[in-house]
PDB file of N, CA and C in Angstrom:
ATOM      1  N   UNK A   1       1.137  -1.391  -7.299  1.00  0.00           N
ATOM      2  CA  UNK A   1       2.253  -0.893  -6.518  1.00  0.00           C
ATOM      3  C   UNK A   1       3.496  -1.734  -6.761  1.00  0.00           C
ATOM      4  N   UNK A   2       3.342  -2.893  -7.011  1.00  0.00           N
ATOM      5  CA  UNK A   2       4.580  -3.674  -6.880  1.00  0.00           C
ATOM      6  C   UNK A   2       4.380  -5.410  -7.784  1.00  0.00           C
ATOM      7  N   UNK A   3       4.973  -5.624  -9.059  1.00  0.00           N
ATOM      8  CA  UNK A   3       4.783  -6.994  -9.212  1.00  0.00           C
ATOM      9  C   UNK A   3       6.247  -7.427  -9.491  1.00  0.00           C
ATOM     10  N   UNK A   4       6.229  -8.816  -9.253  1.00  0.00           N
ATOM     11  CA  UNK A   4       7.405  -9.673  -8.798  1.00  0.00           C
ATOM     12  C   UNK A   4       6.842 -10.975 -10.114  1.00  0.00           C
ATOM     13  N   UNK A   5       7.643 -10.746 -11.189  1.00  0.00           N
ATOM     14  CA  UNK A   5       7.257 -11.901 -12.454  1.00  0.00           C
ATOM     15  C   UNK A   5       5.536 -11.612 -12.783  1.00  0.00           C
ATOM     16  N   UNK A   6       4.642 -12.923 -12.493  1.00  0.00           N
ATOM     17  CA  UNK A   6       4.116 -12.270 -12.888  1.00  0.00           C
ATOM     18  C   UNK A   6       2.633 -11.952 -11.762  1.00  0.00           C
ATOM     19  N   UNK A   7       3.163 -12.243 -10.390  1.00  0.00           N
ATOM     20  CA  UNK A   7       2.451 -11.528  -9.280  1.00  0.00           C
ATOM     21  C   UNK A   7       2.346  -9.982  -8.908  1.00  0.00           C
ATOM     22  N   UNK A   8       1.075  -9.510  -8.828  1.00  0.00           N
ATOM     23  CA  UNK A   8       1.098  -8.458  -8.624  1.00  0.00           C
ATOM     24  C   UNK A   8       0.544  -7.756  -7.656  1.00  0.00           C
ATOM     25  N   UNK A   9       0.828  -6.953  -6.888  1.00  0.00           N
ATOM     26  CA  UNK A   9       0.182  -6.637  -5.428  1.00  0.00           C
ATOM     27  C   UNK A   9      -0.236  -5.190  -5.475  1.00  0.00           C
ATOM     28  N   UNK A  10      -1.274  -4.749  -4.809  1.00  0.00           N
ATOM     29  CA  UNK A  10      -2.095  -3.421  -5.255  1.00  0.00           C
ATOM     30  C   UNK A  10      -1.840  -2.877  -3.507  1.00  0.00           C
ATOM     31  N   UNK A  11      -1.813  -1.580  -3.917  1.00  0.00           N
ATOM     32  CA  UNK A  11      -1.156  -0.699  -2.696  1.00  0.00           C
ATOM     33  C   UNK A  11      -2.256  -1.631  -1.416  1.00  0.00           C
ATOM     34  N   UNK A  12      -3.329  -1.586  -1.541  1.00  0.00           N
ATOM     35  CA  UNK A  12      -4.389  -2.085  -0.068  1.00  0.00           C
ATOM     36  C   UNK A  12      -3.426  -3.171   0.414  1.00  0.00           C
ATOM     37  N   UNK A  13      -3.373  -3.956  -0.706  1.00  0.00           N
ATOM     38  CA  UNK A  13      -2.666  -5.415  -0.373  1.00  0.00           C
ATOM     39  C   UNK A  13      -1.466  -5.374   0.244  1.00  0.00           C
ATOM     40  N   UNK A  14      -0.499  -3.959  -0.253  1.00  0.00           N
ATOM     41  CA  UNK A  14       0.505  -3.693   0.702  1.00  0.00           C
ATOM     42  C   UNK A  14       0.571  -3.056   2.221  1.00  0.00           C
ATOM     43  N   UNK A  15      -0.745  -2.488   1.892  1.00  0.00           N
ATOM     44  CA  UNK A  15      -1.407  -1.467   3.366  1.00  0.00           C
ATOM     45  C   UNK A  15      -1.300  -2.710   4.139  1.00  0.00           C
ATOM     46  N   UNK A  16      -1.739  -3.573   3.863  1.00  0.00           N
ATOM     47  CA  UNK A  16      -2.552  -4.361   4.974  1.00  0.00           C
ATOM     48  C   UNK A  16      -1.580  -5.440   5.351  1.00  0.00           C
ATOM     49  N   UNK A  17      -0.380  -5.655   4.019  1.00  0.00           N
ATOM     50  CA  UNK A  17       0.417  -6.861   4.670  1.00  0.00           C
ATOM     51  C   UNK A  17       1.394  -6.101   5.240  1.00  0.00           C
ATOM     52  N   UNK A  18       1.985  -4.571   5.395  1.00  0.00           N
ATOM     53  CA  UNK A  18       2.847  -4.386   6.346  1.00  0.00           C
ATOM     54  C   UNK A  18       1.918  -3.984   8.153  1.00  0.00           C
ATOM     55  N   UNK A  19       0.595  -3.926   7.646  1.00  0.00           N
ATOM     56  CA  UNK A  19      -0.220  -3.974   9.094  1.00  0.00           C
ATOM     57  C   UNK A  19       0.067  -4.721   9.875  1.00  0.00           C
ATOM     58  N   UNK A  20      -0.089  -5.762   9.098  1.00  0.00           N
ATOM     59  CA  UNK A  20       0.517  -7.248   9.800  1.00  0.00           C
ATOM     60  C   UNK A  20       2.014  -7.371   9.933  1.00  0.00           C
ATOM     61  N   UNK A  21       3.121  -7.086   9.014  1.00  0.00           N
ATOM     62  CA  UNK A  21       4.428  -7.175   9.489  1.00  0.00           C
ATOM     63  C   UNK A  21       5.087  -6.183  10.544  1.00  0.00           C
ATOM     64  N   UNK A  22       4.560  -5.146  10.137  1.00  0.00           N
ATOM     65  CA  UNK A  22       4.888  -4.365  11.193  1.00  0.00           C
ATOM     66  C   UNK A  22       4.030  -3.837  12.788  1.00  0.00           C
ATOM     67  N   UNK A  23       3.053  -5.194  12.861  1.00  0.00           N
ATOM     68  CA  UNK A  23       2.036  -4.834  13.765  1.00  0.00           C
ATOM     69  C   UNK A  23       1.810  -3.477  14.440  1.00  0.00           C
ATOM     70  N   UNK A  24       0.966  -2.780  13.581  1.00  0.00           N
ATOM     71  CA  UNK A  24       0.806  -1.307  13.055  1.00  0.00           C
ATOM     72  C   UNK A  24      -0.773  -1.407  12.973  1.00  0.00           C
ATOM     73  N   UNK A  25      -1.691  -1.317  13.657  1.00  0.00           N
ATOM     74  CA  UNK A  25      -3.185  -1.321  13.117  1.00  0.00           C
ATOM     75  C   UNK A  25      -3.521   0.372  12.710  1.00  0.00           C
ATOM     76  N   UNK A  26      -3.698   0.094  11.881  1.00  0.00           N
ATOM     77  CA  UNK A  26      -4.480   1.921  11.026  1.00  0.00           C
ATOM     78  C   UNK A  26      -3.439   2.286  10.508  1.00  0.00           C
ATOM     79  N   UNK A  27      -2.779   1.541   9.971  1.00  0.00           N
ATOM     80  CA  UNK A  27      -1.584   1.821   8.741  1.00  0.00           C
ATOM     81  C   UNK A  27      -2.184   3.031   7.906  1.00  0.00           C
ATOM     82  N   UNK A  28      -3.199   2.914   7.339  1.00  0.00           N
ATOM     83  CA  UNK A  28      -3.924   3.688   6.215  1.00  0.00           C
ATOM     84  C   UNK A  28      -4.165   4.961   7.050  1.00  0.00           C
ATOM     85  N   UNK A  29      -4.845   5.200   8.133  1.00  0.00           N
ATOM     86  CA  UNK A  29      -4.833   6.343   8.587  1.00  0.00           C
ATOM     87  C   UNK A  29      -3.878   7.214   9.315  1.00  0.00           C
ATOM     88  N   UNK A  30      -2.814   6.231   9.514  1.00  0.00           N
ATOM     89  CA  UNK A  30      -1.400   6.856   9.459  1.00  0.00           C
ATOM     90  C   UNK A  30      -0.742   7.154   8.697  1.00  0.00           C
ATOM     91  N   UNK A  31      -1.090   6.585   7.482  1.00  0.00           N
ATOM     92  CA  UNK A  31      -0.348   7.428   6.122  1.00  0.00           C
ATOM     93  C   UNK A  31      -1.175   8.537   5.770  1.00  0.00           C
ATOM     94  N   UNK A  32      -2.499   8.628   5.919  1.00  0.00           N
ATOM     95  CA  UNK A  32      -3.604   9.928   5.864  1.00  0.00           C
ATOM     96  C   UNK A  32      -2.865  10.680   6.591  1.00  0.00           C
ATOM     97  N   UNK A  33      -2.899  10.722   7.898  1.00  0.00           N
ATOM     98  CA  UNK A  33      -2.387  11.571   8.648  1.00  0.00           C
ATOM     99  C   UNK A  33      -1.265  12.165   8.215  1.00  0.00           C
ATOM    100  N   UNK A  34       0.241  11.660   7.952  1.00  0.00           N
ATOM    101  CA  UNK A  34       1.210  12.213   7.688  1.00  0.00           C
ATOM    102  C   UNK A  34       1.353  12.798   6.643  1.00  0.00           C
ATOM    103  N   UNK A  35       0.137  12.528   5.233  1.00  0.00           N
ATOM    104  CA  UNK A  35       0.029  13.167   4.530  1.00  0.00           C
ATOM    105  C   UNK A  35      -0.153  14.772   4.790  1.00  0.00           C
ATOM    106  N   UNK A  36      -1.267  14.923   5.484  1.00  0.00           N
ATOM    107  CA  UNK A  36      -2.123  16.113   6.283  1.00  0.00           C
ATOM    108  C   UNK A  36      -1.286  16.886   7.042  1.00  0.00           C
ATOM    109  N   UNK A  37      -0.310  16.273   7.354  1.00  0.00           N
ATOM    110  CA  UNK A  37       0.777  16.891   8.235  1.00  0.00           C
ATOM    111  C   UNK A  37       1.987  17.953   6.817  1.00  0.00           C
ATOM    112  N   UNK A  38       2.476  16.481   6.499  1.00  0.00           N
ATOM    113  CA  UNK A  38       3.601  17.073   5.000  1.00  0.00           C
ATOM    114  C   UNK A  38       2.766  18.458   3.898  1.00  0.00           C
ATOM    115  N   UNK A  39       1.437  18.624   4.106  1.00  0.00           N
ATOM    116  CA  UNK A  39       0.873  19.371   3.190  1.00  0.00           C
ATOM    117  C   UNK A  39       1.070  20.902   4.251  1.00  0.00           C
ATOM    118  N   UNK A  40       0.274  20.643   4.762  1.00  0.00           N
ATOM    119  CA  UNK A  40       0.340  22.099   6.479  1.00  0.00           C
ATOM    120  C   UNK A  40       1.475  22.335   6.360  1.00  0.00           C
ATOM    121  N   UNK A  41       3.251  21.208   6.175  1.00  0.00           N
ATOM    122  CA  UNK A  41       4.260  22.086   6.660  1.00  0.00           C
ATOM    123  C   UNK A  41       4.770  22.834   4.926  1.00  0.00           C
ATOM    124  N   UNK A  42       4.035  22.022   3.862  1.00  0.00           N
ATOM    125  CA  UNK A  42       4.876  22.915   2.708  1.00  0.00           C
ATOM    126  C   UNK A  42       3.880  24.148   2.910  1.00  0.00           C
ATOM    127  N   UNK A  43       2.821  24.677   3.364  1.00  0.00           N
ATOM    128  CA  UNK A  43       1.814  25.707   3.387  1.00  0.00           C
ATOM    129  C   UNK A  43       2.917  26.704   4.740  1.00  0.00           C
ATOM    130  N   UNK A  44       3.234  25.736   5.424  1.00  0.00           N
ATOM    131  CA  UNK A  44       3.904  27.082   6.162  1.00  0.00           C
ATOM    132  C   UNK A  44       4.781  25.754   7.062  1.00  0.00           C
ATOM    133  N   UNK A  45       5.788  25.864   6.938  1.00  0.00           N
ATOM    134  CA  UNK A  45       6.958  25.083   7.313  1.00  0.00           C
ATOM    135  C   UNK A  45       7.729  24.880   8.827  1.00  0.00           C
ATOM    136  N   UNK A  46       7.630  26.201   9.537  1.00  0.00           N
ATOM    137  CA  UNK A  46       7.552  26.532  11.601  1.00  0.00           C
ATOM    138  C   UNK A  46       6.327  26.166  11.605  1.00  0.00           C
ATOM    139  N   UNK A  47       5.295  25.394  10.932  1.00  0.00           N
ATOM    140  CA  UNK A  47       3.817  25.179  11.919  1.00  0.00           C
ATOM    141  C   UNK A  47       4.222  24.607  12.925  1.00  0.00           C
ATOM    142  N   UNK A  48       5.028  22.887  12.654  1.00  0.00           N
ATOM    143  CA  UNK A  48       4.802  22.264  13.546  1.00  0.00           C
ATOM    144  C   UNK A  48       6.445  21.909  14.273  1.00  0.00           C
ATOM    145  N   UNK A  49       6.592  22.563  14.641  1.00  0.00           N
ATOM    146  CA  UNK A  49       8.183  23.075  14.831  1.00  0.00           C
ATOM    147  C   UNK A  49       8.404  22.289  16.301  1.00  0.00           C
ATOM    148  N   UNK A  50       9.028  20.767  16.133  1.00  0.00           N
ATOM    149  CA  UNK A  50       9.167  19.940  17.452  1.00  0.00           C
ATOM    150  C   UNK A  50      10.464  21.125  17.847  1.00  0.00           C
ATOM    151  N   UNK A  51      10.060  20.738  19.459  1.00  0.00           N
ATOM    152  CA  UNK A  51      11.389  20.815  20.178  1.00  0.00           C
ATOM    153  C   UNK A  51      12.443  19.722  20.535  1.00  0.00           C
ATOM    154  N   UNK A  52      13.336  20.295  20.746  1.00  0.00           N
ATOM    155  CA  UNK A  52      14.820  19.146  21.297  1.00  0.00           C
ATOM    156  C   UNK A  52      14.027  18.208  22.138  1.00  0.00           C
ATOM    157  N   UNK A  53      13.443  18.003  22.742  1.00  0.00           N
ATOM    158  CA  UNK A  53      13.165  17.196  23.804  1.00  0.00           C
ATOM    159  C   UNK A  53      12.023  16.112  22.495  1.00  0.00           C
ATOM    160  N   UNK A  54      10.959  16.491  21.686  1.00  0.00           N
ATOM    161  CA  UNK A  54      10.414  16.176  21.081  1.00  0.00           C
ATOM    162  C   UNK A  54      11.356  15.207  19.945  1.00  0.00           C
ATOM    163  N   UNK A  55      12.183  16.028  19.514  1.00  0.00           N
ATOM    164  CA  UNK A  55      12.986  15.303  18.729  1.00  0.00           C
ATOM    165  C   UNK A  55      13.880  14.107  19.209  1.00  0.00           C
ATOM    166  N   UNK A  56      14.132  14.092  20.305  1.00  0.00           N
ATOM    167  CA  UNK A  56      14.959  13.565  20.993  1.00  0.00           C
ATOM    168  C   UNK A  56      14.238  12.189  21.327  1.00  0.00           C
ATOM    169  N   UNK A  57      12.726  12.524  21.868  1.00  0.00           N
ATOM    170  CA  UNK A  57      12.011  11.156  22.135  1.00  0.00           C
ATOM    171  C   UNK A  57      11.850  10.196  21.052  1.00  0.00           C
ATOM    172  N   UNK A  58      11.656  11.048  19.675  1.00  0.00           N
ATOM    173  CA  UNK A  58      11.521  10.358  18.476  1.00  0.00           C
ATOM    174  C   UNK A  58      12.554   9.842  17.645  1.00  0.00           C
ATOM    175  N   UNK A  59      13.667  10.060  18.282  1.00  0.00           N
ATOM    176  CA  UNK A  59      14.848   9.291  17.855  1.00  0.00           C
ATOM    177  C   UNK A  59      15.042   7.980  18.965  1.00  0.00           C
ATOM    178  N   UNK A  60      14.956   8.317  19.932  1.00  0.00           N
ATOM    179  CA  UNK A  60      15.178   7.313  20.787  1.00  0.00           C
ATOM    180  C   UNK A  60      13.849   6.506  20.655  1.00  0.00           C
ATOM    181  N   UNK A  61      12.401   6.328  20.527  1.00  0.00           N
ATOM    182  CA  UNK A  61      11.579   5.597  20.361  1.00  0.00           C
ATOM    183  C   UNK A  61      11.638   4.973  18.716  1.00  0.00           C
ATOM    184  N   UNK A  62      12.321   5.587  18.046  1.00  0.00           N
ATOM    185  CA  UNK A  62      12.530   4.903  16.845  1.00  0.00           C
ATOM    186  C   UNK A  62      13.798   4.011  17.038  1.00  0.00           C
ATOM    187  N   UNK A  63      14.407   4.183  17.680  1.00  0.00           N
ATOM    188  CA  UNK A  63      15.755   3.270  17.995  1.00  0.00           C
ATOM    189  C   UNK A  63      15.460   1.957  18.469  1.00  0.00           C
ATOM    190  N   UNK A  64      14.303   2.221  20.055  1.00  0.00           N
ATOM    191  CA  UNK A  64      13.943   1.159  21.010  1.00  0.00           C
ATOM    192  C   UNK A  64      13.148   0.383  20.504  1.00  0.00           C
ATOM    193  N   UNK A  65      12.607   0.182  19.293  1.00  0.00           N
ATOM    194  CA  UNK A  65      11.427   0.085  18.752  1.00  0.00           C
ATOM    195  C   UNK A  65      11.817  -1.261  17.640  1.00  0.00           C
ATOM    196  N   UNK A  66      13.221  -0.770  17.260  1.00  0.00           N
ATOM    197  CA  UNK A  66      14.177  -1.459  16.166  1.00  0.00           C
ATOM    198  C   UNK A  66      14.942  -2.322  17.712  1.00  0.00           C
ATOM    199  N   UNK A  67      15.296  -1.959  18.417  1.00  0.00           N
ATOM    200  CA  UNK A  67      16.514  -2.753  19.288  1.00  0.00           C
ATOM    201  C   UNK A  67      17.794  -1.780  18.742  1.00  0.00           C
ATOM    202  N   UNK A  68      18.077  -1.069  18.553  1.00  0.00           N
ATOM    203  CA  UNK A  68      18.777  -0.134  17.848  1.00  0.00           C
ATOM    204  C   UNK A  68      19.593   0.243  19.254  1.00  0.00           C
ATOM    205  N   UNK A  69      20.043  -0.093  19.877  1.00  0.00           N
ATOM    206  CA  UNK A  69      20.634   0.111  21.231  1.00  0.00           C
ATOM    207  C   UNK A  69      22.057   1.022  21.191  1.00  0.00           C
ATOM    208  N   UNK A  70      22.859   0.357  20.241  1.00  0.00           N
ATOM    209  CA  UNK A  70      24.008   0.857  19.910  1.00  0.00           C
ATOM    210  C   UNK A  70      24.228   2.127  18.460  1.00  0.00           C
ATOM    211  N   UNK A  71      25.206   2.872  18.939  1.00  0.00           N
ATOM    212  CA  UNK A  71      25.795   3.528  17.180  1.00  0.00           C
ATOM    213  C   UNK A  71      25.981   2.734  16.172  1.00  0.00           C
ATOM    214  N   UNK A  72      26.633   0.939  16.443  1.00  0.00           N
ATOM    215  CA  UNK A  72      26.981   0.263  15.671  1.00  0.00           C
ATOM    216  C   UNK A  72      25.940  -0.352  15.007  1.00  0.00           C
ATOM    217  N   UNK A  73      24.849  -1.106  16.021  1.00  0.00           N
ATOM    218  CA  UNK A  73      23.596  -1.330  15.249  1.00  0.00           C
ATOM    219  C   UNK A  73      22.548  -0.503  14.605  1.00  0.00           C
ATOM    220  N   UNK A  74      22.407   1.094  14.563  1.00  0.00           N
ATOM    221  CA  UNK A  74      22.084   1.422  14.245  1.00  0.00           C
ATOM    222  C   UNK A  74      22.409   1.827  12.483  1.00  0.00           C
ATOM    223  N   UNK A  75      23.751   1.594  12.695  1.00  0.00           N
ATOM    224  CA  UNK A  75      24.321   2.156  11.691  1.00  0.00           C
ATOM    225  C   UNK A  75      24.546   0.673  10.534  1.00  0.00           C
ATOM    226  N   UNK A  76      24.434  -0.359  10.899  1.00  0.00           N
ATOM    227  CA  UNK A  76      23.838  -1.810  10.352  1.00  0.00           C
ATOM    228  C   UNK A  76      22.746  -1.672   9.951  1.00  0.00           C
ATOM    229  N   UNK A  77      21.981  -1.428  10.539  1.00  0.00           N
ATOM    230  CA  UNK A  77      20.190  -0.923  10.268  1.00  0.00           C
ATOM    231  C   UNK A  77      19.831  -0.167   9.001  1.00  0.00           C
ATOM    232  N   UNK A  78      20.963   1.325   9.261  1.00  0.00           N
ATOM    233  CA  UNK A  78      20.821   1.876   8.157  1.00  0.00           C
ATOM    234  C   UNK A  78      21.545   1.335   6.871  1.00  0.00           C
ATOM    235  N   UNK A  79      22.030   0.303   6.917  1.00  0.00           N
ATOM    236  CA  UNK A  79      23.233   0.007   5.631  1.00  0.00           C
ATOM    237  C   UNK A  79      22.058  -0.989   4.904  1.00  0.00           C
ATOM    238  N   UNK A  80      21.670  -1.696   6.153  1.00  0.00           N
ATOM    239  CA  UNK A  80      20.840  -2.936   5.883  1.00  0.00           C
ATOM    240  C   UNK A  80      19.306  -2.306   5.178  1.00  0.00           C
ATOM    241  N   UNK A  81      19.060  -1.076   4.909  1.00  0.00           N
ATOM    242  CA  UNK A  81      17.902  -0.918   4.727  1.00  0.00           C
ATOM    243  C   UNK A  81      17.953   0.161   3.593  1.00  0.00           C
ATOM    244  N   UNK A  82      19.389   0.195   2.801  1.00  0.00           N
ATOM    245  CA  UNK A  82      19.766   1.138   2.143  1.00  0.00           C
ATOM    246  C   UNK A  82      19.163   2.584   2.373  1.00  0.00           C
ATOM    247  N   UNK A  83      19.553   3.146   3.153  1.00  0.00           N
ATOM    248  CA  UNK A  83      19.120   4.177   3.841  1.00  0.00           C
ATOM    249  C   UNK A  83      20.249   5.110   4.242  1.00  0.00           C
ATOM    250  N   UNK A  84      20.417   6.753   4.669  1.00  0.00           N
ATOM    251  CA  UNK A  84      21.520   7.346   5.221  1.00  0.00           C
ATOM    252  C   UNK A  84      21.188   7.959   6.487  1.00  0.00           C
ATOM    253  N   UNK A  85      21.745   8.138   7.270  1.00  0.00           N
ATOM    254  CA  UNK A  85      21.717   9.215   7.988  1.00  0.00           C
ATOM    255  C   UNK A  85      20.408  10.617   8.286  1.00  0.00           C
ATOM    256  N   UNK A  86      21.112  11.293   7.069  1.00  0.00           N
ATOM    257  CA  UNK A  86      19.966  11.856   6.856  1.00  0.00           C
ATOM    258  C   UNK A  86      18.723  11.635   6.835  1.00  0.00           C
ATOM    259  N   UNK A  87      18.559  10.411   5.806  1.00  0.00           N
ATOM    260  CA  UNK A  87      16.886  10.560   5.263  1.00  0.00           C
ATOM    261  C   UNK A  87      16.302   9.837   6.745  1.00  0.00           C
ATOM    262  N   UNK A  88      17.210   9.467   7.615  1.00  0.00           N
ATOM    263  CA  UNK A  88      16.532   8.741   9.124  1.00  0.00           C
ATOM    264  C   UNK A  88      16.456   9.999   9.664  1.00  0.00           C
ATOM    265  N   UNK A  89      17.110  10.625   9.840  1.00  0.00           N
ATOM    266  CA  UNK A  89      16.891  12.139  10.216  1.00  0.00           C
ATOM    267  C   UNK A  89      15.858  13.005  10.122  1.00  0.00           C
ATOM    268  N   UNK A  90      15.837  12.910   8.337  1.00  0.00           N
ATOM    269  CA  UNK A  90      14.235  13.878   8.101  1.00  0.00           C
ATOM    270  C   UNK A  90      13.147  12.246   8.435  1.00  0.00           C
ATOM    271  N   UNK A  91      12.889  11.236   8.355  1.00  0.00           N
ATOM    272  CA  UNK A  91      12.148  10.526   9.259  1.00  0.00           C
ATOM    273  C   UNK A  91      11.548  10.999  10.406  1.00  0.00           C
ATOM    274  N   UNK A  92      12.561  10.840  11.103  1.00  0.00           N
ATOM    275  CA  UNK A  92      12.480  11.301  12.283  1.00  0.00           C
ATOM    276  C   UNK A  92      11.719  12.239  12.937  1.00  0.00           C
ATOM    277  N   UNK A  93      11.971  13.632  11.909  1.00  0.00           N
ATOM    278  CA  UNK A  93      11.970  15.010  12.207  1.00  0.00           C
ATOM    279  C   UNK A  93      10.351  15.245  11.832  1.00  0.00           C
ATOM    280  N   UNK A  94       9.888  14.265  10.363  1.00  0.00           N
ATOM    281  CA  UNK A  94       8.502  14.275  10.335  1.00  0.00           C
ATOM    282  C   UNK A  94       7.779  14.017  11.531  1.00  0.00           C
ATOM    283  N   UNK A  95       8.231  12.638  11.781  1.00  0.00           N
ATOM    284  CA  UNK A  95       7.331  11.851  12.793  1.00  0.00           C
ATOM    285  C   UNK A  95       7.291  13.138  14.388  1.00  0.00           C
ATOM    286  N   UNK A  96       8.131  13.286  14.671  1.00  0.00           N
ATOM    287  CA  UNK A  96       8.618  14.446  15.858  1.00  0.00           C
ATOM    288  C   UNK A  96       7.503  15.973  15.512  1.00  0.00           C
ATOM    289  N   UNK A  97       7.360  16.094  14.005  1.00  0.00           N
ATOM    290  CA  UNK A  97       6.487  17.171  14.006  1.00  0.00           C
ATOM    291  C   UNK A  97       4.841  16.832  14.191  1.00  0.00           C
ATOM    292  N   UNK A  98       4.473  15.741  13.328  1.00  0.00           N
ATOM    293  CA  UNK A  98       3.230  14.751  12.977  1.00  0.00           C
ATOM    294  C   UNK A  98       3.003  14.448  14.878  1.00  0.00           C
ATOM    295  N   UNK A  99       3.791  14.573  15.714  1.00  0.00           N
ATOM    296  CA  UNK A  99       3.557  14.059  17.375  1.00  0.00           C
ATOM    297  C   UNK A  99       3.268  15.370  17.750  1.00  0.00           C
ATOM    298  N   UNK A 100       3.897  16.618  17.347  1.00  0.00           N
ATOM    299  CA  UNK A 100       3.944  17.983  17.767  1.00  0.00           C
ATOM    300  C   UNK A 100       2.613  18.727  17.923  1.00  0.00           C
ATOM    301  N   UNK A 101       1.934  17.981  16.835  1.00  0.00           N
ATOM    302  CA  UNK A 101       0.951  18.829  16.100  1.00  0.00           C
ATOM    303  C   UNK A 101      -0.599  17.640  16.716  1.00  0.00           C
ATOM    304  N   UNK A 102      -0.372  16.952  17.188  1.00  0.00           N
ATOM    305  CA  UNK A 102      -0.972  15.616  18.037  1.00  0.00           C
ATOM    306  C   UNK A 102      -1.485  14.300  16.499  1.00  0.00           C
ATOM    307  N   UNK A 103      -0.824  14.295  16.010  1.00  0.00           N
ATOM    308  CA  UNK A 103      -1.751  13.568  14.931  1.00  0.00           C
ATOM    309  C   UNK A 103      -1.172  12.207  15.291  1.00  0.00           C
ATOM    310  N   UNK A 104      -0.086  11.781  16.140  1.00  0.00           N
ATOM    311  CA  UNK A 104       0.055  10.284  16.598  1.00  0.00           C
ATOM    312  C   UNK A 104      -0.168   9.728  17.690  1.00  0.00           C
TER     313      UNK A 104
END
């Protein structure tokens, strides 16, 4: 997955050290899962169709989660993580469907 000179780290090794950075236990079956989810919505795309209120929790629990309190820090967050708008958006909108559909 990733070598740095001439260290090299194999996806488990990454599974397991963002388990730990992001104190996340079942990393692996949370990426199963969202897999299982992303496949169901290219098979039919309204499956798991969050509502405003759904979407809404999953922006704000992704915010509270970061300390993301403000527009300004959020928008640091995203600069800091080379990231836009958007792709926090469709983030979001996964995770909001992947909750819809109960898989979190």
């Amino acid at each position: 997955m990733l070598r740095v000179n001439e260290k090299r780290m194999t996806i488990p090794d990454v599974v397991a050290l963002l388990d730990f950075l992001w104190d996340t236990p079942y990393l692996t079956d949370r990426l199963v899962e969202t897999a299982l989810v992303a496949e169901a919505l290219d098979r039919d795309p309204a499956a798991f169709e969050p509502t405003r209120e759904e979407l809404q929790t999953a922006v704000d629990g992704f915010r509270k989660r970061r300390g993301l309190f403000t527009a300004e820090a959020t928008m640091r967050w995203l600069e800091q993580h080379g990231t836009t708008v958007q792709s926090l958006e469709q983030l979001v909108d996964g995770f909001a469907r992947a909750t819809s559909c109960g898989t979190t």
